[in-house]
Protein backbone atom coordinates (compact mmCIF):
# COMPACT_ATOMS: atom_id res chain seq x y z
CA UNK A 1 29.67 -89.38 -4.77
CA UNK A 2 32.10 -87.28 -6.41
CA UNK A 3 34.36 -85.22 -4.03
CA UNK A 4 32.83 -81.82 -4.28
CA UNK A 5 35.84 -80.01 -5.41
CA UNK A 6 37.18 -82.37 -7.63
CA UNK A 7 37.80 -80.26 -11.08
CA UNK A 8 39.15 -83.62 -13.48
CA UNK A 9 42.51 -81.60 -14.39
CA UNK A 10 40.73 -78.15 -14.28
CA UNK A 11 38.04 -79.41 -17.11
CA UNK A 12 35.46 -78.54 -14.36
CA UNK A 13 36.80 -75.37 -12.89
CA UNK A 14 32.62 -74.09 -11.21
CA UNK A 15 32.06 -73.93 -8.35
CA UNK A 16 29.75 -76.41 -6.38
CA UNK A 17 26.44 -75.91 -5.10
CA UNK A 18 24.04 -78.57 -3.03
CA UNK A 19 20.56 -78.31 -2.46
CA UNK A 20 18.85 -80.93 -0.11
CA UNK A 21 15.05 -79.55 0.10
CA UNK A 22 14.34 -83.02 -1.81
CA UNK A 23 15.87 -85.34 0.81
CA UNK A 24 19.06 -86.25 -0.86
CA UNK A 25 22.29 -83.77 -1.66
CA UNK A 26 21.68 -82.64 -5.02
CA UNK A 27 24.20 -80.77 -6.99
CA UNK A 28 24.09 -77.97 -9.35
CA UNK A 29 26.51 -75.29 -10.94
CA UNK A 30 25.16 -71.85 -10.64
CA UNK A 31 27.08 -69.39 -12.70
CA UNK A 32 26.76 -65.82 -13.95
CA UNK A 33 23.69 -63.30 -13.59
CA UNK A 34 21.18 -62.22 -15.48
CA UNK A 35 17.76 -64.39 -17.12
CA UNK A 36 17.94 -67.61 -15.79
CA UNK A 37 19.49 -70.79 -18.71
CA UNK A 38 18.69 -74.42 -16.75
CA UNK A 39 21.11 -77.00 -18.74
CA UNK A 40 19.18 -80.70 -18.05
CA UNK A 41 21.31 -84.04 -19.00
CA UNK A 42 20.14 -87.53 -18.91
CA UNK A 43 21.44 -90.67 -19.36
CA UNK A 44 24.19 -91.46 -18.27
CA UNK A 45 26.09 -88.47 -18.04
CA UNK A 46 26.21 -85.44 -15.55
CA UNK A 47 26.51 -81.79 -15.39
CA UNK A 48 29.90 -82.23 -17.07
CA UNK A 49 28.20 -82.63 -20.17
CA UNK A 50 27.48 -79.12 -20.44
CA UNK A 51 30.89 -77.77 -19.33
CA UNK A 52 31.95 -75.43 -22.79
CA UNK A 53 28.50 -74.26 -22.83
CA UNK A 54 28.62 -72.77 -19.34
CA UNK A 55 30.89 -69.98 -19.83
CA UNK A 56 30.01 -68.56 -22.81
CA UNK A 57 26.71 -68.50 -21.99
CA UNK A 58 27.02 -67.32 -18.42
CA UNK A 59 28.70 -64.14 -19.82
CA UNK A 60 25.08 -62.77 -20.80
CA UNK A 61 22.67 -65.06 -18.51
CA UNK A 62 22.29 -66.76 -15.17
CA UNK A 63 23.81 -70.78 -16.15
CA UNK A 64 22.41 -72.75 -13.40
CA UNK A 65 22.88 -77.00 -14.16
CA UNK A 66 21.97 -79.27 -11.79
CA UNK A 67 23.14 -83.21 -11.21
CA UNK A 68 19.83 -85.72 -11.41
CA UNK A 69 19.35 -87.57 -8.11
CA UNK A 70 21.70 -90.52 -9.06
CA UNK A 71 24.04 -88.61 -11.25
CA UNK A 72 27.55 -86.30 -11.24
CA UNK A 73 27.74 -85.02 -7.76
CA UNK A 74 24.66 -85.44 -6.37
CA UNK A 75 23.84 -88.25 -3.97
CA UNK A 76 22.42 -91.65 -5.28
CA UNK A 77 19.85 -92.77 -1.75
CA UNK A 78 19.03 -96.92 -2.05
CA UNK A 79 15.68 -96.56 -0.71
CA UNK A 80 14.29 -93.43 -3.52
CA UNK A 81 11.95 -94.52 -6.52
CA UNK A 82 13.94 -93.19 -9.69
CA UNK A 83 11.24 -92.32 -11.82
CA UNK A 84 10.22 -90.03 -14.17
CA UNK A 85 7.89 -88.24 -11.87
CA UNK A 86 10.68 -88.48 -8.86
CA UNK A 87 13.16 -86.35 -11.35
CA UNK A 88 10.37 -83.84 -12.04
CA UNK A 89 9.89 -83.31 -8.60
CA UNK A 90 13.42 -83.22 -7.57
CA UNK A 91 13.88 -80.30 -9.95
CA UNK A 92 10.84 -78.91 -9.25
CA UNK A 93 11.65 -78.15 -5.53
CA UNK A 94 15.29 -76.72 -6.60
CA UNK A 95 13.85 -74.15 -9.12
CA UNK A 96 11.55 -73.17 -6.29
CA UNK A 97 14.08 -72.63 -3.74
CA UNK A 98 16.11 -70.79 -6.25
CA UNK A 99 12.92 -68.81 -7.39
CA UNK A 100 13.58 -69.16 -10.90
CA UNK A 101 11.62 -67.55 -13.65
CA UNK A 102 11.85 -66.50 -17.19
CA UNK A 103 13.87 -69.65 -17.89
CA UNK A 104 15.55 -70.63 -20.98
CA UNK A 105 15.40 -74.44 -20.62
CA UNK A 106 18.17 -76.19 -22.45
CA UNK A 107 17.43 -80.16 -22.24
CA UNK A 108 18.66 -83.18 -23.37
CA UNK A 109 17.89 -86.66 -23.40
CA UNK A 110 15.93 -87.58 -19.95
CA UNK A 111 16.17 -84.00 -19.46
CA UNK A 112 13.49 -83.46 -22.24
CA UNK A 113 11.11 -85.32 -20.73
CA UNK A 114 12.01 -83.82 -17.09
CA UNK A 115 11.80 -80.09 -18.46
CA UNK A 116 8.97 -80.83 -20.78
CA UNK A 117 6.77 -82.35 -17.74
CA UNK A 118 8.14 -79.19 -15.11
CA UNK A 119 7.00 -76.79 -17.98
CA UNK A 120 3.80 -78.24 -18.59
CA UNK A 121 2.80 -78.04 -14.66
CA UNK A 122 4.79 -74.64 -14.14
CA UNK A 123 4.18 -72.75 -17.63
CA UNK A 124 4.75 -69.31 -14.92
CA UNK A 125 8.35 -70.20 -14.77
CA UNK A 126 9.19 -71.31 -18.00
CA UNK A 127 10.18 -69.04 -21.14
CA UNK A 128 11.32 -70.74 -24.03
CA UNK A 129 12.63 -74.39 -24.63
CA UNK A 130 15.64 -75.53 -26.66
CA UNK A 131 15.27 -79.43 -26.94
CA UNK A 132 18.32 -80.94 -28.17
CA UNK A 133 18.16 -84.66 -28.89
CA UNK A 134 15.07 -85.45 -26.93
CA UNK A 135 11.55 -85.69 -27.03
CA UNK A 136 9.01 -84.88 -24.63
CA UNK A 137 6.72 -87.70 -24.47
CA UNK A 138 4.02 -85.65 -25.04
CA UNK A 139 3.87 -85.70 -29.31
CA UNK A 140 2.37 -89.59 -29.69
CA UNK A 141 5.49 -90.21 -31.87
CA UNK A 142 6.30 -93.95 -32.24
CA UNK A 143 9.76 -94.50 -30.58
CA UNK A 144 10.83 -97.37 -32.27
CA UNK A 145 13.97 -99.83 -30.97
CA UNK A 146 17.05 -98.03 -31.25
CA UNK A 147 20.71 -99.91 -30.72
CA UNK A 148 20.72 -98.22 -27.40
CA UNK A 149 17.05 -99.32 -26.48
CA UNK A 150 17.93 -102.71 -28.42
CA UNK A 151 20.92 -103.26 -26.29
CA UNK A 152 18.89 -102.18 -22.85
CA UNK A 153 15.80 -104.75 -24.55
CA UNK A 154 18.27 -107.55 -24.88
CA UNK A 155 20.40 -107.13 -21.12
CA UNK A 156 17.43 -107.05 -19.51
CA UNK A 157 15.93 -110.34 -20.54
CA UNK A 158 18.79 -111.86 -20.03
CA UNK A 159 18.71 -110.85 -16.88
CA UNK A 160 22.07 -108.95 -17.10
CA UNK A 161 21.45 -105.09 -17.32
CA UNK A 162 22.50 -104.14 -13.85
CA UNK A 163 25.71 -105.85 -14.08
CA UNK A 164 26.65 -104.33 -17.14
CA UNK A 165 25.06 -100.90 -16.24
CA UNK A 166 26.63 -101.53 -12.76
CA UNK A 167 30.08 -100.96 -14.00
CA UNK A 168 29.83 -97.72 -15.59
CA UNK A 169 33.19 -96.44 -14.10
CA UNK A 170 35.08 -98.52 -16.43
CA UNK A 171 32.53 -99.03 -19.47
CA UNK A 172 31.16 -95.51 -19.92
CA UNK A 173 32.92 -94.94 -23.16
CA UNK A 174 31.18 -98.18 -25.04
CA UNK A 175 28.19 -97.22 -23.65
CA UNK A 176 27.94 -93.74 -24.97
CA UNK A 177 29.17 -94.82 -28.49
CA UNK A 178 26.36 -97.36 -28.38
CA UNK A 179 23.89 -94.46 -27.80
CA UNK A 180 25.88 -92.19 -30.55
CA UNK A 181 29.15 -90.22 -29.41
CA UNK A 182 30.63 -89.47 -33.02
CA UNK A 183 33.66 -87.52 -31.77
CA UNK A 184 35.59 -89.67 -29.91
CA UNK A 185 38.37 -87.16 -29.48
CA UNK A 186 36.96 -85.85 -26.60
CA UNK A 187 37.99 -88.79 -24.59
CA UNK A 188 41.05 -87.79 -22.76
CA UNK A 189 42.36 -89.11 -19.29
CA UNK A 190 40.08 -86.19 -17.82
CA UNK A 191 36.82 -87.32 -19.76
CA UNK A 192 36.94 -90.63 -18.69
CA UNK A 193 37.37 -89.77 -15.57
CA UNK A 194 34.70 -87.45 -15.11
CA UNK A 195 32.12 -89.67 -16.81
CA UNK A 196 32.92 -92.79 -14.84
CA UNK A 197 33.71 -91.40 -11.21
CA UNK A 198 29.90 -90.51 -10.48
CA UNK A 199 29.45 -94.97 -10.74
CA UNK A 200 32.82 -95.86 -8.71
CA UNK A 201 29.99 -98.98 -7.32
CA UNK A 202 27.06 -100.71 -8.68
CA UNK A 203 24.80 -98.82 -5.35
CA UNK A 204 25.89 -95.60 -7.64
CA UNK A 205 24.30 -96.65 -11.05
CA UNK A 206 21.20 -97.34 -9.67
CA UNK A 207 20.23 -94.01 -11.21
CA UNK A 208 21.63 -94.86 -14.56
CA UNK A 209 20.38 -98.56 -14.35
CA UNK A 210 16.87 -97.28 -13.72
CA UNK A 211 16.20 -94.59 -16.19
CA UNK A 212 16.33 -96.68 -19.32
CA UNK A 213 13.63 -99.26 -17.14
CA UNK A 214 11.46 -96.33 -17.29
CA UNK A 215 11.12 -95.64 -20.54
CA UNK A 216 11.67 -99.92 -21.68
CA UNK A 217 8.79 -101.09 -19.48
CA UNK A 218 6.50 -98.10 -20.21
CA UNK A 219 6.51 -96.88 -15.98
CA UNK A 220 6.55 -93.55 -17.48
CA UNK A 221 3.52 -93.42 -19.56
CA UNK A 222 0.54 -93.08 -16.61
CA UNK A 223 3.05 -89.85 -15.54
CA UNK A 224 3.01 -88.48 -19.24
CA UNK A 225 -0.90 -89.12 -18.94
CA UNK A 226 -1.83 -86.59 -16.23
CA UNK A 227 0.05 -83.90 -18.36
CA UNK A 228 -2.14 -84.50 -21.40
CA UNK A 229 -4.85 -82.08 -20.62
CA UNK A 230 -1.72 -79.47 -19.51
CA UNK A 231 -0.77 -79.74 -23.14
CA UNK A 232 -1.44 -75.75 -24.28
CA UNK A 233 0.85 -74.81 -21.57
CA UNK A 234 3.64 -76.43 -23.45
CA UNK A 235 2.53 -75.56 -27.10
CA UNK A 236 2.20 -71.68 -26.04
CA UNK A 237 6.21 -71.64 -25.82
CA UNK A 238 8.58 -70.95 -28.24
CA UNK A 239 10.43 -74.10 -28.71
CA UNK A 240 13.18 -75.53 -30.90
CA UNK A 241 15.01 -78.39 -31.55
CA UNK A 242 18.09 -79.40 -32.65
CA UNK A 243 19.09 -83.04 -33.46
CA UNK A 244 22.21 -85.02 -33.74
CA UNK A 245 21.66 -87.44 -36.81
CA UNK A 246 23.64 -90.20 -36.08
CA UNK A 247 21.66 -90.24 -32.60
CA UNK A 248 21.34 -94.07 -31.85
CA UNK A 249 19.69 -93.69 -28.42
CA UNK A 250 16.25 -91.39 -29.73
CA UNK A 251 15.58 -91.93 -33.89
CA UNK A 252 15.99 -88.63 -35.31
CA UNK A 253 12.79 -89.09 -36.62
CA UNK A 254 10.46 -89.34 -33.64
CA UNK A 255 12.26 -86.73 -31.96
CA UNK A 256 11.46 -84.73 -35.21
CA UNK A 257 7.70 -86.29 -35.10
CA UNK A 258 7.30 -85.69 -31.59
CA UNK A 259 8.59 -81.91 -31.47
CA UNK A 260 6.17 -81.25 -34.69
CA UNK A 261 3.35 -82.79 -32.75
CA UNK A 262 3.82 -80.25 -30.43
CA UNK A 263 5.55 -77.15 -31.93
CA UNK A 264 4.50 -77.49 -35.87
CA UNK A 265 6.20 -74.54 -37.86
CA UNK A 266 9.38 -74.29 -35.44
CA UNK A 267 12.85 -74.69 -36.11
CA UNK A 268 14.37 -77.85 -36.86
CA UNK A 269 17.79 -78.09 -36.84
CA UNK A 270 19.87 -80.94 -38.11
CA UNK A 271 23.28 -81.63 -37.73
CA UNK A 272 24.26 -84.35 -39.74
CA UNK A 273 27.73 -85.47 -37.89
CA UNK A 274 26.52 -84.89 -34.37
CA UNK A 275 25.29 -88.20 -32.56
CA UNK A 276 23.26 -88.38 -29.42
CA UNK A 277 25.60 -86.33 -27.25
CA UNK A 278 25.60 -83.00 -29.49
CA UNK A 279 27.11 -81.22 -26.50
CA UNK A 280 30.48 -83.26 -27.13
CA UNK A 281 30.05 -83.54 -30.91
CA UNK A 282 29.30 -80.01 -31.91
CA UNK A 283 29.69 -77.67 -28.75
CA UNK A 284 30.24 -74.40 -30.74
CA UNK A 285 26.78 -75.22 -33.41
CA UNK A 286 24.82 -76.08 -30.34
CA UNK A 287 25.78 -72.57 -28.28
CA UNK A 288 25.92 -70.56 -31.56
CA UNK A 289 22.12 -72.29 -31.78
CA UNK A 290 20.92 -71.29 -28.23
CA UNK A 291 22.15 -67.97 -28.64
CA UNK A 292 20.31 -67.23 -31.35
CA UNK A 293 17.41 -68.80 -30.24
CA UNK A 294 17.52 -67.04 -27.29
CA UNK A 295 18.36 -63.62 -29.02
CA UNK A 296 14.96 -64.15 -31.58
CA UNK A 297 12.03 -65.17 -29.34
């Protein structure tokens, strides 16, 4: 794990937080007052994903943006099932400790499907959803062999994927670009260490090692299933989406086919120089976006 008050050169300056209702340490940021904003992150990145977007957005709302069990700060335990359903649950019991309603969720990646499945089952806590390069797994949309899921496809058969996801302290820059990180600018002395220092050994990326298995080998889909008939709990929100075009992790075009399965009418929004991490790509679009999201519905 990630020393608690490490700040990587002051690029994380918030102050930690650890909840362990769920039977591991899980970490979250918890910053400013007001209507809650839950920032989710997925593969393989942390909290520090969403680092510009928590201030600005804090200065109106209550930023709260936890670490997935096997990610950031939080703890990675050997003997836990990381599964779709585990991460749902995980959050689940943090939002009800915190007592969290009226919540903006902000989610990305995994953390689509995570929010998307915790809205679905808790529609009372949930206000409005901003989905930014995701899907939910609930629009039928086709998902099609990216590079990234290409380059999962082809480690695993040969029997290699948790050696090369094992060493994600020293090969988390490739990795992102193979999923679709456009502006490579970002990555300073301080990004690279961030990134990496949540997978210092292979026990640590068991998180990040597993959550690509999930979706690959379809464990996923009989969890997806029992939301199906919680469906109109997700449609009632207002939703919408915003999506990086050079994404090579999700196709643009089944995130766009799965959000109009779901949400057809709502707003769209594509940024054509953004990849899959939008957050690093095109931080001031993406909280401009929220923002006004937020400000209309």
């Amino acid at each position: 794990m990630i020393d608690a008050r490490e700040t990587f050169g002051g690029t994380w300056p918030f102050q930690p937080h650890f909840f362990e209702g769920g039977g591991f340490r899980m970490h979250y940021v918890d910053e400013g007052s007001g209507d809650p904003i839950v920032c989710l992150h997925g593969e393989p990145t942390w909290g520090y994903l969403y680092r510009r977007f928590i201030p600005p957005l804090a200065a109106s709302h209550r930023v709260i943006v936890p670490d997935h069990m096997g990610f950031g700060k939080s703890e990675t335990p050997p003997d836990r099932e990381y599964s779709l359903r585990a991460h749902v649950e995980n959050f689940t019991k943090l939002v009800e400790a915190l007592d969290l309603t009226d919540i903006t969720l902000v989610i990305q990646d995994w953390g689509g499907l995570i929010g998307s499945s915790f809205a679905l089952r808790h529609p009372d806590r949930v206000k409005r959803l901003f989905l930014l390069n995701t899907v939910t797994g609930y629009g039928d949309a086709p998902p099609g062999l990216t590079p990234w899921f290409q380059f999962v496809l082809n480690q695993h058969r040969a029997g290699t994927l948790p050696e090369v996801l094992g060493h994600l302290d020293v090969n988390i820059l490739s990795v992102m670009k193979t999923q679709g990180l456009e502006n490579l600018s970002v990555a300073n002395a301080d990004w690279l260490a961030a990134y990496g220092a949540p997978f210092s050994t292979k026990q640590e990326c068991l998180g990040a090692i597993e959550f690509p298995l999930d979706a690959l080998l379809g464990r996923i889909r009989p969890y997806l299933a029992e939301g199906v008939p919680l469906i109109d709990n997700l449609k009632s929100k207002p939703a919408m989406l915003t999506v990086g075009m050079k994404d090579r992790a999700i196709a643009p075009e089944t995130q766009i086919a799965d959000f109009s399965a779901i949400w057809p009418g709502r707003s769209i929004i594509k940024l054509p120089n953004a990849g899959h991490f939008s957050q690093e790509d095109a931080p001031d679009t993406v909280i401009a976006l929220i923002e006004l999201f937020i400000g209309s519905t």
